[in-house]
PDB file of N, CA and C in Angstrom:
ATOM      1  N   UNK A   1       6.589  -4.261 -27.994  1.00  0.00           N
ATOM      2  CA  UNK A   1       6.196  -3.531 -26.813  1.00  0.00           C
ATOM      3  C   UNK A   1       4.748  -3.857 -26.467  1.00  0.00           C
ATOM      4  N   UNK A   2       4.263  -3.989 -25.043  1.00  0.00           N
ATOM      5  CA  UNK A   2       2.610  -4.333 -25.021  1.00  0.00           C
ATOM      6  C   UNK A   2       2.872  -3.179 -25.002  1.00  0.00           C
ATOM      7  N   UNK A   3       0.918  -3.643 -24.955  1.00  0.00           N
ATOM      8  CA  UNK A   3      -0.062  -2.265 -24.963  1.00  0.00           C
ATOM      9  C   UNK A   3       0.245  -1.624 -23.419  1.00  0.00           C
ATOM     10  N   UNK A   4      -0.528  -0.767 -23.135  1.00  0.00           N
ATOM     11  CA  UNK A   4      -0.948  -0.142 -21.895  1.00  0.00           C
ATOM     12  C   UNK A   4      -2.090  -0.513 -21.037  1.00  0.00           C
ATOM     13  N   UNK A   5      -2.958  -1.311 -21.836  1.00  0.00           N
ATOM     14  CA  UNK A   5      -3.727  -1.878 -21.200  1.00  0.00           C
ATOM     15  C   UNK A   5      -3.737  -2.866 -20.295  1.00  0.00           C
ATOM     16  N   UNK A   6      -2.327  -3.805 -20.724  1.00  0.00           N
ATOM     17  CA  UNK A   6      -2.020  -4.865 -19.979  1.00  0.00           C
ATOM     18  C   UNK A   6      -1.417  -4.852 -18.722  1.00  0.00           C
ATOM     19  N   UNK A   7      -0.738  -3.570 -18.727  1.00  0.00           N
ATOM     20  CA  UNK A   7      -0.294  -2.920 -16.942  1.00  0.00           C
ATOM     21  C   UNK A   7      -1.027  -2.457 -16.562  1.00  0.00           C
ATOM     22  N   UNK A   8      -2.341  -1.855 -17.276  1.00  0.00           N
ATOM     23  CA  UNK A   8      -2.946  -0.868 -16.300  1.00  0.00           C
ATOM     24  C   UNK A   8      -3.802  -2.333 -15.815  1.00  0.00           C
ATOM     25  N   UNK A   9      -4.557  -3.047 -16.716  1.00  0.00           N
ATOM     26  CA  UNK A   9      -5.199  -4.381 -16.092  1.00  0.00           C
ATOM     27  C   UNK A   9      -4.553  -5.011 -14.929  1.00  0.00           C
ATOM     28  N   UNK A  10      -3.367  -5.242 -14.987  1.00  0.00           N
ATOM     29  CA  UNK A  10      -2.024  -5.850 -14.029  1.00  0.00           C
ATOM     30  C   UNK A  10      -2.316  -4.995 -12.559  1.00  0.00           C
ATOM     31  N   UNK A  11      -2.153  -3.417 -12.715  1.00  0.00           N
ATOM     32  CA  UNK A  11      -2.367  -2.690 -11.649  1.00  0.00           C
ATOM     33  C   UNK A  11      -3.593  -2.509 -10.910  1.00  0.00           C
ATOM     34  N   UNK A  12      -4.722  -2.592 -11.943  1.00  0.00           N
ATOM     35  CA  UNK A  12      -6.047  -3.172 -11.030  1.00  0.00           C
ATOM     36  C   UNK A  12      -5.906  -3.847 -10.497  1.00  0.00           C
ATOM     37  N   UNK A  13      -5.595  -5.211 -10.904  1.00  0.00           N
ATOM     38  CA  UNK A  13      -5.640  -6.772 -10.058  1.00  0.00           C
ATOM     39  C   UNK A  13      -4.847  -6.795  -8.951  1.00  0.00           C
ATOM     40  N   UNK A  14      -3.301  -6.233  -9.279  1.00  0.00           N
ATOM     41  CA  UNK A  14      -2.872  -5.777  -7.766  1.00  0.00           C
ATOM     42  C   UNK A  14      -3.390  -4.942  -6.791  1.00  0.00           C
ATOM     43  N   UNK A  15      -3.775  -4.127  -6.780  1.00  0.00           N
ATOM     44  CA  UNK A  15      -4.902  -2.825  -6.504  1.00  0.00           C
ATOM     45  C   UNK A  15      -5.680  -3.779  -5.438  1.00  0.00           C
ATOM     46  N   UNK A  16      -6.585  -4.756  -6.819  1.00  0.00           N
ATOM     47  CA  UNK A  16      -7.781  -5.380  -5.934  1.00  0.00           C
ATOM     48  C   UNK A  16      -7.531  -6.043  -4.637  1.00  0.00           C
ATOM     49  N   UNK A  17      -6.098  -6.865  -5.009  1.00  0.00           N
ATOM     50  CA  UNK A  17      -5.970  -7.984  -4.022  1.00  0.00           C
ATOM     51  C   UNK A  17      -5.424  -7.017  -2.920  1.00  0.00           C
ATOM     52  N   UNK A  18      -4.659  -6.180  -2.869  1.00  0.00           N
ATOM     53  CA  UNK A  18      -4.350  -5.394  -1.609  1.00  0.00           C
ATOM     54  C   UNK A  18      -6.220  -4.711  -1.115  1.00  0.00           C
ATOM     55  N   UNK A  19      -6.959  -4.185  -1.662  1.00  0.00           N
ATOM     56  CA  UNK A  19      -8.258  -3.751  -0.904  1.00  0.00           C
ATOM     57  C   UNK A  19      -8.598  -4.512  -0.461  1.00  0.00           C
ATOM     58  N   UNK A  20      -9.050  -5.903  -1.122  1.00  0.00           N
ATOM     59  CA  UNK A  20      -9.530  -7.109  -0.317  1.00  0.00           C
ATOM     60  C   UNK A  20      -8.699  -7.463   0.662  1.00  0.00           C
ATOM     61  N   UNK A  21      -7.547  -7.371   0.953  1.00  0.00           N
ATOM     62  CA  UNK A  21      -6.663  -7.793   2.091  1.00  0.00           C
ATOM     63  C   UNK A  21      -6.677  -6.845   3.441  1.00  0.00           C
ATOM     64  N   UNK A  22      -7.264  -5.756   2.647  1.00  0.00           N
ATOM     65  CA  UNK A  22      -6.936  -4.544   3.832  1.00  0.00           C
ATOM     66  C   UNK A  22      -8.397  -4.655   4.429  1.00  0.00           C
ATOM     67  N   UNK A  23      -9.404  -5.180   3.516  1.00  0.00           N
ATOM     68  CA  UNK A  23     -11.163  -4.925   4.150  1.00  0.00           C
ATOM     69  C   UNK A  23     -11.069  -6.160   4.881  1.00  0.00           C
ATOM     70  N   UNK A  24     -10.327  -7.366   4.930  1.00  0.00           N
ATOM     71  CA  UNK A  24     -10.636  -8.855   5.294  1.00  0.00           C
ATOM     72  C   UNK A  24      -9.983  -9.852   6.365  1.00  0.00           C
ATOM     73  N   UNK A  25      -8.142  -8.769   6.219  1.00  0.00           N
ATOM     74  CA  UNK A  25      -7.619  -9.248   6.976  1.00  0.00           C
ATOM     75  C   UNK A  25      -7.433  -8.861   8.630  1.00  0.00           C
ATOM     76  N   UNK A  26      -7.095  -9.334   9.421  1.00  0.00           N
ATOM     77  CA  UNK A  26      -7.590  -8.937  10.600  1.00  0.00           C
ATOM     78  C   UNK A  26      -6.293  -8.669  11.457  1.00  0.00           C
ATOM     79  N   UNK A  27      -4.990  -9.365  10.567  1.00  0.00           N
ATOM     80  CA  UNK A  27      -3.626  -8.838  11.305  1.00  0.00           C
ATOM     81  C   UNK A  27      -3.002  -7.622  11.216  1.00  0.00           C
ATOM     82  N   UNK A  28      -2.811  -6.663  12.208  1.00  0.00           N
ATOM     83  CA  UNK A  28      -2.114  -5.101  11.530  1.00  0.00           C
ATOM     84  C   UNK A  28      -1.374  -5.384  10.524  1.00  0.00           C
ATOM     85  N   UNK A  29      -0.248  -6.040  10.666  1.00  0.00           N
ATOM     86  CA  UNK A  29       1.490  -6.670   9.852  1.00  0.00           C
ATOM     87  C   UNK A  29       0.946  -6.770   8.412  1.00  0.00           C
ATOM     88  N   UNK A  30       0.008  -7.831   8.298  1.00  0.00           N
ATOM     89  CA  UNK A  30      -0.891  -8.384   7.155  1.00  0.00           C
ATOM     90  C   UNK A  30      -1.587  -6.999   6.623  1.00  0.00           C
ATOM     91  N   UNK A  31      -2.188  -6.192   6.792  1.00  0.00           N
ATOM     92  CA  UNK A  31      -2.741  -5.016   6.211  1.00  0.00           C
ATOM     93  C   UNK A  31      -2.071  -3.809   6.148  1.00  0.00           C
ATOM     94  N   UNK A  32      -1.009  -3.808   6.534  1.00  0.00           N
ATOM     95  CA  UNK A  32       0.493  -3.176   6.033  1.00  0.00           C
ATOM     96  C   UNK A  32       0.528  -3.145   4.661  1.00  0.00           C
ATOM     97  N   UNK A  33       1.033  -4.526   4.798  1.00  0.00           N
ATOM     98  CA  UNK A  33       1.760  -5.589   3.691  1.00  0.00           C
ATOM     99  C   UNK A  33       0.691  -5.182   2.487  1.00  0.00           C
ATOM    100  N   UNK A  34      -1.005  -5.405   2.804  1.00  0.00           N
ATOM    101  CA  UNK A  34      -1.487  -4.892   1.534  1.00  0.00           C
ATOM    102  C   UNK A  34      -1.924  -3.349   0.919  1.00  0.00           C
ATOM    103  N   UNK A  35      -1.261  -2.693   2.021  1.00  0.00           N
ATOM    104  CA  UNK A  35      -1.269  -1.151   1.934  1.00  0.00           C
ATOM    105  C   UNK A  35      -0.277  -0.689   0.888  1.00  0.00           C
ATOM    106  N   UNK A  36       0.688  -1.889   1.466  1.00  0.00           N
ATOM    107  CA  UNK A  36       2.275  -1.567   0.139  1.00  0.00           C
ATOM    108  C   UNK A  36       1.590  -1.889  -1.099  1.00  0.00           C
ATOM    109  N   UNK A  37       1.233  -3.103  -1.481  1.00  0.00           N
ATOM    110  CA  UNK A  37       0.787  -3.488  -2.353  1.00  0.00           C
ATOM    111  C   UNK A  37      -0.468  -2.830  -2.955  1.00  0.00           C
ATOM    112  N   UNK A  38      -1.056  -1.891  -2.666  1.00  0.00           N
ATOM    113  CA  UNK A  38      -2.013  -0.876  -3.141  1.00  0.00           C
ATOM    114  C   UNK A  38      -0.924   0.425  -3.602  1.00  0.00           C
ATOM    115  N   UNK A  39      -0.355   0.612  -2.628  1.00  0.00           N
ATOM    116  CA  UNK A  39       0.481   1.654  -3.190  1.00  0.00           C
ATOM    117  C   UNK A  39       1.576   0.899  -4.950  1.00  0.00           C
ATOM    118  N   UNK A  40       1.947   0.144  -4.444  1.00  0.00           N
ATOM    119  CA  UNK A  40       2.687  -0.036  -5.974  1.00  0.00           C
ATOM    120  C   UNK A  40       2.020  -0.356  -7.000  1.00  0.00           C
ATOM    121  N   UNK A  41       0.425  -0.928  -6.801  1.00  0.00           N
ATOM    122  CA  UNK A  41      -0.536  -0.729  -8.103  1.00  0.00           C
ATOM    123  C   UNK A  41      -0.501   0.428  -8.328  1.00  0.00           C
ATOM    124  N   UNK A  42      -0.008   1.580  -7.925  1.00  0.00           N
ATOM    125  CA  UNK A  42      -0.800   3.135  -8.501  1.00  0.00           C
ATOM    126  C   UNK A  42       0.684   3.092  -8.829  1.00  0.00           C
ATOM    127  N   UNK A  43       2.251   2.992  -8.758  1.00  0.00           N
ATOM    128  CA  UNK A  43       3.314   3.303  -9.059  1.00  0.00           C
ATOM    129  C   UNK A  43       3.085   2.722 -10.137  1.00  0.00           C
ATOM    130  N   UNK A  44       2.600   1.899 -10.645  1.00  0.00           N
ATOM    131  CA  UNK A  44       2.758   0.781 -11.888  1.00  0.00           C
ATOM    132  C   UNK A  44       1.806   1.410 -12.785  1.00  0.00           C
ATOM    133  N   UNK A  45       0.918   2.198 -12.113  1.00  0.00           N
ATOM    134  CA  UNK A  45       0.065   2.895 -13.433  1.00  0.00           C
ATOM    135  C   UNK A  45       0.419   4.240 -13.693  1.00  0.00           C
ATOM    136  N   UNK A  46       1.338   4.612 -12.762  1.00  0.00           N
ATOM    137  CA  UNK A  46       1.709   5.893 -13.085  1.00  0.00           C
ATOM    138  C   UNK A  46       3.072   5.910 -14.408  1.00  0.00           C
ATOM    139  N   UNK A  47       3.987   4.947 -13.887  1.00  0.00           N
ATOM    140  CA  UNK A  47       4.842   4.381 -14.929  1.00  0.00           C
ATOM    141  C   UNK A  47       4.320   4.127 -16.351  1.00  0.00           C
ATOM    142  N   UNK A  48       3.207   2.956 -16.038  1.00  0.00           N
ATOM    143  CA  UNK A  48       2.879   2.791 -18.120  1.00  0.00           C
ATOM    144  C   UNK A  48       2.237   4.027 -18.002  1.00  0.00           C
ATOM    145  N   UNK A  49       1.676   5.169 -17.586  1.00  0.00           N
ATOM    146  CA  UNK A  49       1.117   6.315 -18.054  1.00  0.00           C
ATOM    147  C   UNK A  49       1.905   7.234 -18.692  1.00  0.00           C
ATOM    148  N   UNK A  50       3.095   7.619 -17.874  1.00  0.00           N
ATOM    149  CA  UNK A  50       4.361   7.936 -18.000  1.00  0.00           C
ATOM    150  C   UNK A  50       5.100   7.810 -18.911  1.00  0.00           C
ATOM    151  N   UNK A  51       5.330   6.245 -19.293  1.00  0.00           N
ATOM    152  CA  UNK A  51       5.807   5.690 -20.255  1.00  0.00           C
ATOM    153  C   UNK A  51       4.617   5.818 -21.905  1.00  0.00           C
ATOM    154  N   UNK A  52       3.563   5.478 -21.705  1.00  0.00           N
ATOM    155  CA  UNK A  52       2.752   5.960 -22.687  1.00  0.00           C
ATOM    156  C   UNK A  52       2.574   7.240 -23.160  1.00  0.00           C
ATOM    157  N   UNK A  53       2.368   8.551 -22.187  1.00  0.00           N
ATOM    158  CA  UNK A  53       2.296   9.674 -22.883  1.00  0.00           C
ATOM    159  C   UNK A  53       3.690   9.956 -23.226  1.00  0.00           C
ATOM    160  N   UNK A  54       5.096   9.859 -23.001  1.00  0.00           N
ATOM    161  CA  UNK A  54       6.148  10.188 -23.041  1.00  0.00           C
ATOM    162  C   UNK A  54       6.554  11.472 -22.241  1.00  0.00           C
ATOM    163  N   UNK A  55       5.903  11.134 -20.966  1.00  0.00           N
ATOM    164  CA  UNK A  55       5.770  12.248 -19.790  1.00  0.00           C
ATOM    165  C   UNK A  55       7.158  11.700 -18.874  1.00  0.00           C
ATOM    166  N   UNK A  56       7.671  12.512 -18.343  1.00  0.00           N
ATOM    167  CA  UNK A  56       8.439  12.269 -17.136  1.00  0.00           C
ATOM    168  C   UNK A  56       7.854  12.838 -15.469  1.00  0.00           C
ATOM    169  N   UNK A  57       6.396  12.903 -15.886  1.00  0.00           N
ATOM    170  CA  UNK A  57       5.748  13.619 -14.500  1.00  0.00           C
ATOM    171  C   UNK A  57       5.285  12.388 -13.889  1.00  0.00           C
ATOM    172  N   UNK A  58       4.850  11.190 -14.566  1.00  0.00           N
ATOM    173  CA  UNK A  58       4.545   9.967 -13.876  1.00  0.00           C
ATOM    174  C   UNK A  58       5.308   9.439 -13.060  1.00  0.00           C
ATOM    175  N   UNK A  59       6.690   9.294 -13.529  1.00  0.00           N
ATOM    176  CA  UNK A  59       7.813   8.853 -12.682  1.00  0.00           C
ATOM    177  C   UNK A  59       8.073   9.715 -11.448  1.00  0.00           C
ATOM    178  N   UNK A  60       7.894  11.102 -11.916  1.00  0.00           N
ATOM    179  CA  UNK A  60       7.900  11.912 -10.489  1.00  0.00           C
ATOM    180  C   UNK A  60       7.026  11.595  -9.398  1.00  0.00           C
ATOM    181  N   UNK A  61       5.695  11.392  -9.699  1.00  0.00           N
ATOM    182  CA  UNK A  61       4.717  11.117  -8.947  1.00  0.00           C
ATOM    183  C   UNK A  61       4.768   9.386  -8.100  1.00  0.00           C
ATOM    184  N   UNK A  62       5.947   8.677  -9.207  1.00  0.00           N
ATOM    185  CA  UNK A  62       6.209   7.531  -7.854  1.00  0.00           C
ATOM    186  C   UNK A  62       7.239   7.520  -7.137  1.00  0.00           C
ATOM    187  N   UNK A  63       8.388   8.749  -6.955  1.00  0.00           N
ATOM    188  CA  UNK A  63       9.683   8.807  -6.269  1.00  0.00           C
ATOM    189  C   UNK A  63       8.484   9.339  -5.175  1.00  0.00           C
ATOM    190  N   UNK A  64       7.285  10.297  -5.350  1.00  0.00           N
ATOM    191  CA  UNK A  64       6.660  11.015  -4.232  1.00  0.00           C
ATOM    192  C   UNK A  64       6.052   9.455  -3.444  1.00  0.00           C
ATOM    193  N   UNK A  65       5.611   8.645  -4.427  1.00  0.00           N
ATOM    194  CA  UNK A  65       4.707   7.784  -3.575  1.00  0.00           C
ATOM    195  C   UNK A  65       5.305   6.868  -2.702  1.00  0.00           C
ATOM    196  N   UNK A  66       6.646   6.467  -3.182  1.00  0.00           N
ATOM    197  CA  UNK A  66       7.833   5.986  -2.622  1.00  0.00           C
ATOM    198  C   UNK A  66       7.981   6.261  -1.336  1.00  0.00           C
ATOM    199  N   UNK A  67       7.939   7.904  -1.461  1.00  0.00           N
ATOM    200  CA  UNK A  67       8.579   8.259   0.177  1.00  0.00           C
ATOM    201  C   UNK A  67       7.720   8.173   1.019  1.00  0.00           C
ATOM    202  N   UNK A  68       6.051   8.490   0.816  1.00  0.00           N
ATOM    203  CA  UNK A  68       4.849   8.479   1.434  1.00  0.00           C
ATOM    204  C   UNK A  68       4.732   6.815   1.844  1.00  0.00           C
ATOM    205  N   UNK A  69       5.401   5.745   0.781  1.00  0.00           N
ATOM    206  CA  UNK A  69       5.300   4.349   1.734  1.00  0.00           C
ATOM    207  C   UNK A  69       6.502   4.330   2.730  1.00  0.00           C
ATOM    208  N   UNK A  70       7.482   4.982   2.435  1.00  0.00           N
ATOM    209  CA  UNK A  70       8.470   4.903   3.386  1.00  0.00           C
ATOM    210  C   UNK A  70       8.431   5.062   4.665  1.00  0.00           C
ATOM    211  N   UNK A  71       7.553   6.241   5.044  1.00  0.00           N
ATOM    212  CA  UNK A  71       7.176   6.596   5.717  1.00  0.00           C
ATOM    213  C   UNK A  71       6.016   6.204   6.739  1.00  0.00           C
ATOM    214  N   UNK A  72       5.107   5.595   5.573  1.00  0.00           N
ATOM    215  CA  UNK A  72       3.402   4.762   6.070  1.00  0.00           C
ATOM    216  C   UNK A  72       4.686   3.757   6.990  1.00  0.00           C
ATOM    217  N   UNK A  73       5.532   2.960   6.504  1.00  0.00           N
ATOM    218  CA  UNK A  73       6.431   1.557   6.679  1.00  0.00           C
ATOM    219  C   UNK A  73       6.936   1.659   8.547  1.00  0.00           C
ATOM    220  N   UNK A  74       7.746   3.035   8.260  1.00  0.00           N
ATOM    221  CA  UNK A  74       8.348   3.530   9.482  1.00  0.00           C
ATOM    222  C   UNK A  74       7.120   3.707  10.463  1.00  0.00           C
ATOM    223  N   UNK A  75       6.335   4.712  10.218  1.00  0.00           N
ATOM    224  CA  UNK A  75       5.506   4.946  11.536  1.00  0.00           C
ATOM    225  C   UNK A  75       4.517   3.652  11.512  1.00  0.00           C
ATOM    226  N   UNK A  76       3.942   2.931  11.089  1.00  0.00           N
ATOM    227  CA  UNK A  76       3.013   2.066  10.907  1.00  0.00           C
ATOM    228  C   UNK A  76       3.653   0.918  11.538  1.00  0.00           C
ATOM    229  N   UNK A  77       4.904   0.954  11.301  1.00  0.00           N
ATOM    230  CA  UNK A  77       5.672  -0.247  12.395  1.00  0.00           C
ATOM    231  C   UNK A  77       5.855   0.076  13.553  1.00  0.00           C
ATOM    232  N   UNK A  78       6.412   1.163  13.977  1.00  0.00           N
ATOM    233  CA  UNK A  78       6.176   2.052  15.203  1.00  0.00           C
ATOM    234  C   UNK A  78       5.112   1.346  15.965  1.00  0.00           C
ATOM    235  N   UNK A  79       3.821   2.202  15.105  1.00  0.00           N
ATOM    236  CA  UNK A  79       2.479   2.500  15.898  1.00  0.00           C
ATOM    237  C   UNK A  79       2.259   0.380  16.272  1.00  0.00           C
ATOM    238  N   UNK A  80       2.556  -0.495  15.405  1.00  0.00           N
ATOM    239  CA  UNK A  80       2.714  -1.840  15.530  1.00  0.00           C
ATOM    240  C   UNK A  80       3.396  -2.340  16.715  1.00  0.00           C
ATOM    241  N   UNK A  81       4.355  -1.981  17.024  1.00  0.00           N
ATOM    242  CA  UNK A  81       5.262  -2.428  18.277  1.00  0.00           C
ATOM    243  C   UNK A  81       4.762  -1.579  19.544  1.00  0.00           C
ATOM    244  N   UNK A  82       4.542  -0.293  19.382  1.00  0.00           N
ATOM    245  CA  UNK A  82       3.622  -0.045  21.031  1.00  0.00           C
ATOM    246  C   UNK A  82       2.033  -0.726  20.776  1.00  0.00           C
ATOM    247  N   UNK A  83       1.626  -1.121  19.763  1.00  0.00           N
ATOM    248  CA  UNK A  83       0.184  -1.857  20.054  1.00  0.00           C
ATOM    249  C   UNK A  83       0.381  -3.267  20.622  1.00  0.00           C
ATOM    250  N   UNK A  84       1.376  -3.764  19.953  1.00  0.00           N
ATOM    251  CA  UNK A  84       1.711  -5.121  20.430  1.00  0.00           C
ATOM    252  C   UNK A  84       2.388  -4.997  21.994  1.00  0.00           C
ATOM    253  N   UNK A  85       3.277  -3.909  22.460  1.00  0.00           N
ATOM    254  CA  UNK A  85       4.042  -3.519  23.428  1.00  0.00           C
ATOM    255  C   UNK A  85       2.373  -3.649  24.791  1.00  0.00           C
ATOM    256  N   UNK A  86       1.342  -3.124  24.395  1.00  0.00           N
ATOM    257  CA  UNK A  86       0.162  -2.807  25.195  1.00  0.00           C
ATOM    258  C   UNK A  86      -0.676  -4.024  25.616  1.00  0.00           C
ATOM    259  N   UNK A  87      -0.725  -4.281  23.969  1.00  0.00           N
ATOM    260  CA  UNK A  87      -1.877  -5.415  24.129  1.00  0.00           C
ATOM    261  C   UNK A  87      -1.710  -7.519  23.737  1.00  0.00           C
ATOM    262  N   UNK A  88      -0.348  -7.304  23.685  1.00  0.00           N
ATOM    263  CA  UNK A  88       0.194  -8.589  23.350  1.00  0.00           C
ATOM    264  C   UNK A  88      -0.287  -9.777  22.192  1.00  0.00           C
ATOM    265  N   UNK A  89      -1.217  -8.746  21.383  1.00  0.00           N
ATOM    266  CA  UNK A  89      -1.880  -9.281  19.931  1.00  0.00           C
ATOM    267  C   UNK A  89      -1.764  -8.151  19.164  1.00  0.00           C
ATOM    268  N   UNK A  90      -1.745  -8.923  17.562  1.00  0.00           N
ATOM    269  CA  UNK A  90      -1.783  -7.905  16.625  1.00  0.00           C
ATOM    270  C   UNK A  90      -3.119  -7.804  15.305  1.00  0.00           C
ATOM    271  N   UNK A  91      -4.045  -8.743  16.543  1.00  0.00           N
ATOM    272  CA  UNK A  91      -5.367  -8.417  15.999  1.00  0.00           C
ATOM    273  C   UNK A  91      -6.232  -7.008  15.782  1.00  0.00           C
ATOM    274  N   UNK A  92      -6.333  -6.751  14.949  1.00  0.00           N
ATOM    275  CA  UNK A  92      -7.070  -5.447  14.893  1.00  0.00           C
ATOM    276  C   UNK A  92      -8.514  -5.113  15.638  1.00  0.00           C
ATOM    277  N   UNK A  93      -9.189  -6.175  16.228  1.00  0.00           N
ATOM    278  CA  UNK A  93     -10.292  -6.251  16.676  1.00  0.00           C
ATOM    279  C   UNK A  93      -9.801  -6.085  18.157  1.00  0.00           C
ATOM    280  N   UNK A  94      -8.680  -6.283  18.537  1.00  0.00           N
ATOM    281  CA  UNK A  94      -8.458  -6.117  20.167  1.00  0.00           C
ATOM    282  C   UNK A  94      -7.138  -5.201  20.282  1.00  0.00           C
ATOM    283  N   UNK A  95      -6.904  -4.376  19.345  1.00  0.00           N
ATOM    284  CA  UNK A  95      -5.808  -3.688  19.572  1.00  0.00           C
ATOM    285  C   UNK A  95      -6.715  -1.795  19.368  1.00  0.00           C
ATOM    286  N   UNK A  96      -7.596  -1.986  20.662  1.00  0.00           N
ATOM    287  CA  UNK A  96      -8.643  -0.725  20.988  1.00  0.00           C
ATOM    288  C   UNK A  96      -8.097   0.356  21.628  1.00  0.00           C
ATOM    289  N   UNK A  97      -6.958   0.504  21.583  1.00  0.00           N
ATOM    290  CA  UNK A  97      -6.401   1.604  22.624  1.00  0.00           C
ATOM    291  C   UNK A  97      -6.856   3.018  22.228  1.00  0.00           C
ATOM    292  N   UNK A  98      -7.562   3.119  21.239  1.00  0.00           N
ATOM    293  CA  UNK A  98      -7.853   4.879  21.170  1.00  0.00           C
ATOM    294  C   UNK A  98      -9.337   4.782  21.940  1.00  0.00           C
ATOM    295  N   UNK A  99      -9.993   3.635  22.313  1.00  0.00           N
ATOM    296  CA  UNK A  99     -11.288   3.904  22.829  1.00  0.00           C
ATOM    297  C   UNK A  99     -11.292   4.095  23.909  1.00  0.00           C
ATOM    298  N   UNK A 100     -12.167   4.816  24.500  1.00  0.00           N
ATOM    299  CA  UNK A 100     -12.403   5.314  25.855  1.00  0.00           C
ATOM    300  C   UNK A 100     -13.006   4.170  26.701  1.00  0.00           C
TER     301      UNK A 100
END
């Protein structure tokens, strides 16, 4: 069996590369994509946590995080197709519609 250290290390590095994607990238679709991927670094540490203390509250806490991406997925695509519907890019630098 590994350690715990080696997922929780695993879940940083995923972690990281979704923040850096979300601070850098400039496509909505693309900073989605690393929103998911931030969210399943924290499912993956909640699991070896879970799995390490011999808790079943970790696993609870990723059926919750599950539905909270389900949801980010649904409306975030939504809010994606009337931005694109408006502004015919899915650049984040020209998709300004909340500004006055």
């Amino acid at each position: 069996m590994l350690p715990i250290t080696n997922f929780i290390l695993l879940s940083a590095v995923i972690f990281s590369i979704g923040a850096v994607g979300v601070f850098f990238k400039r496509n909505i679709i693309t900073i989605l994509l690393c929103i998911e991927l931030m969210l399943n670094a924290a499912n993956l540490a909640f699991v070896a946590f879970a799995s390490y203390f011999g808790d079943s509250t970790g696993q609870l806490f990723v059926f919750i995080v599950m539905t909270v991406a389900a949801a980010e997925a649904a409306v975030g695509l939504g809010l994606v197709i009337a931005i694109f519907r408006n502004r015919e890019t899915l650049n984040v630098d020209e998709a300004n519609i909340l500004k006055l």
